[in-house]
C-alpha atoms as a PDB file:
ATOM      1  CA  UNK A   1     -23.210 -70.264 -35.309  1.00  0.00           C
ATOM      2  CA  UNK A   2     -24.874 -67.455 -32.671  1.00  0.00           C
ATOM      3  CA  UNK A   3     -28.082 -68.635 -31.098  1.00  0.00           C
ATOM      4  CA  UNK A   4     -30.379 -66.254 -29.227  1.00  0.00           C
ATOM      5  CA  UNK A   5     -31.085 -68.023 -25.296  1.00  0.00           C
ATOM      6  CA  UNK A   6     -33.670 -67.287 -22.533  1.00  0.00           C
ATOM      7  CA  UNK A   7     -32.979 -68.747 -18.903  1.00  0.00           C
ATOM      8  CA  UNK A   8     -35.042 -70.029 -16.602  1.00  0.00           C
ATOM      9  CA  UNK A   9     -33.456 -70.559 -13.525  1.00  0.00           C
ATOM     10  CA  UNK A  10     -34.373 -72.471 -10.334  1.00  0.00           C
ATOM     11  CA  UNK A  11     -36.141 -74.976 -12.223  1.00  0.00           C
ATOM     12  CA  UNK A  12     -36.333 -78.831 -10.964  1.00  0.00           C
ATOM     13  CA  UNK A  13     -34.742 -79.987 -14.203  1.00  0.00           C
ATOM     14  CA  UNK A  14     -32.559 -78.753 -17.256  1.00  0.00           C
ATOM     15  CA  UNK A  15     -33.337 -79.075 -20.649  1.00  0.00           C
ATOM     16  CA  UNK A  16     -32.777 -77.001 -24.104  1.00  0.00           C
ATOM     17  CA  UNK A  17     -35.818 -76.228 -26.257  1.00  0.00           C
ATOM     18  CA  UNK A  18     -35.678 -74.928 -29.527  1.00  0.00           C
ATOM     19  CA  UNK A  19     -38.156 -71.796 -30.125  1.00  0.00           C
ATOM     20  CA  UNK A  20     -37.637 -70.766 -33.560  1.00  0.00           C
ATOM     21  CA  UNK A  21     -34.529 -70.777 -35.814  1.00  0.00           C
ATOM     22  CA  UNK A  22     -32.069 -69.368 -33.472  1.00  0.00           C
ATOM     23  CA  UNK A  23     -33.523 -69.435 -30.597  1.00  0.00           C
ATOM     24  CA  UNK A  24     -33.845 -71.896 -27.510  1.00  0.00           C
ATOM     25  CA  UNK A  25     -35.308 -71.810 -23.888  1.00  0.00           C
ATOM     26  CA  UNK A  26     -32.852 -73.096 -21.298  1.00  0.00           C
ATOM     27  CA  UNK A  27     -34.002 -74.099 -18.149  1.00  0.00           C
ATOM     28  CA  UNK A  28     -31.475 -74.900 -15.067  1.00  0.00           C
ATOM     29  CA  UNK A  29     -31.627 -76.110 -12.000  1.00  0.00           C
ATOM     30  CA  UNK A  30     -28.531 -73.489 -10.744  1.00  0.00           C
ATOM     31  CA  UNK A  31     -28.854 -70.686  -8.752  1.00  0.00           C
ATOM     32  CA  UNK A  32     -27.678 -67.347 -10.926  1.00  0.00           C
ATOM     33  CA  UNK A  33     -25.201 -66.787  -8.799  1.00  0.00           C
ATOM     34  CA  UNK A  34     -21.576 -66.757  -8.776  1.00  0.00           C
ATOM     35  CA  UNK A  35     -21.550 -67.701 -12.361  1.00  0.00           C
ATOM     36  CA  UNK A  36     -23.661 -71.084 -11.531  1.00  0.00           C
ATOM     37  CA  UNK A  37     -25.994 -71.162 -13.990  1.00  0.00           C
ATOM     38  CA  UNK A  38     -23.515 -69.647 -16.666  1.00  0.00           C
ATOM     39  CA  UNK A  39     -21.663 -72.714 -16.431  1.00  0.00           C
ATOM     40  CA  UNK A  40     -24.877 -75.140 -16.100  1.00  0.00           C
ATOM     41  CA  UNK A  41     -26.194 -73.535 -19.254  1.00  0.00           C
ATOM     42  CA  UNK A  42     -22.837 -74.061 -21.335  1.00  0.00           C
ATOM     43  CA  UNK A  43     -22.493 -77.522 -19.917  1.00  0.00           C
ATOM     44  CA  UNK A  44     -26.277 -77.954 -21.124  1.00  0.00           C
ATOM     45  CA  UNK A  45     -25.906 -76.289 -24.429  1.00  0.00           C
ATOM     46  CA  UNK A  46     -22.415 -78.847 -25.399  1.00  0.00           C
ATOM     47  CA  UNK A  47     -24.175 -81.969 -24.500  1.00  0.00           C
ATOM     48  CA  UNK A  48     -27.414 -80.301 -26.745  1.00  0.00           C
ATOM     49  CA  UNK A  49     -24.924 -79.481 -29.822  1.00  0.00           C
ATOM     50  CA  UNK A  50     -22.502 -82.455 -29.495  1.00  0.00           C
ATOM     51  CA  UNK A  51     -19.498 -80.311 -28.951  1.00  0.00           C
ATOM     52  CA  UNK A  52     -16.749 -79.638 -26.419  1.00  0.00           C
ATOM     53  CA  UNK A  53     -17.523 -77.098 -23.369  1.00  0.00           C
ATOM     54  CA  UNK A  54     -14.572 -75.102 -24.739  1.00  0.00           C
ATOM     55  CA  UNK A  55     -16.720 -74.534 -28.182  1.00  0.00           C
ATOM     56  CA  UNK A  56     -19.587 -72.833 -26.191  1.00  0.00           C
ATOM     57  CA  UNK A  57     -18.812 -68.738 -25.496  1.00  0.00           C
ATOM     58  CA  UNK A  58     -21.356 -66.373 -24.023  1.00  0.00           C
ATOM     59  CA  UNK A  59     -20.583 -63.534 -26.071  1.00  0.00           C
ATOM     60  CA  UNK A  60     -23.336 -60.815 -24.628  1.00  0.00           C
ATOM     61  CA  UNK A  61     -25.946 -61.347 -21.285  1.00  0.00           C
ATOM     62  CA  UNK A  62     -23.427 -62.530 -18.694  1.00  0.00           C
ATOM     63  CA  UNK A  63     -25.721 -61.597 -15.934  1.00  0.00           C
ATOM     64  CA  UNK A  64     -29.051 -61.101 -17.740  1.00  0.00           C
ATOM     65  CA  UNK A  65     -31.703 -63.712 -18.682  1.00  0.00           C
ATOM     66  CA  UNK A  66     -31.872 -63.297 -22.456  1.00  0.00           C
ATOM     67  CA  UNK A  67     -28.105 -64.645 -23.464  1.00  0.00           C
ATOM     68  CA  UNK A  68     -26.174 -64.304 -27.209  1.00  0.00           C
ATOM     69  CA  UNK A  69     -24.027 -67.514 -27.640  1.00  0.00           C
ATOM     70  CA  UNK A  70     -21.366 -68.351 -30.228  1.00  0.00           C
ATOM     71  CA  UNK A  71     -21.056 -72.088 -30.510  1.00  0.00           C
ATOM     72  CA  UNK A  72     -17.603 -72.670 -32.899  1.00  0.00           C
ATOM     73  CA  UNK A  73     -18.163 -75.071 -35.479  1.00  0.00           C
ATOM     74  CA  UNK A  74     -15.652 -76.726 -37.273  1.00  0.00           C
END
């Protein structure tokens, strides 16, 4: 499955919302930097879609706000 994601960053909590079919708001509390908030938002997005970290790849957006992720399904 590829979802559509928009980060907000700096926030004072994390959470996943779903916006429309394929697409979800993610707000972190990470910094973007040094791949922080990558990793907060894949950590986030696993515990949101019951699956393992290793299932969650950010395929386009590494360094942008608006993210394309592949989530593997078995």
């Amino acid at each position: 499955m590829t979802i559509q994601i928009k980060v907000k960053t700096k926030q004072q909590e994390s959470k996943v919302l779903q916006t429309g079919d394929f697409e979800y708001t993610v707000w972190v509390k990470a910094l973007p930097d040094k791949n922080k908030a990558n990793k907060e938002i894949v950590s986030l997005l696993a515990k949101h879609f019951s699956v393992n970290r290793d299932e969650i790849q950010i395929k386009t957006g590494k360094t942008s706000s608006r993210k394309t992720i592949l989530i593997k399904e078995e």
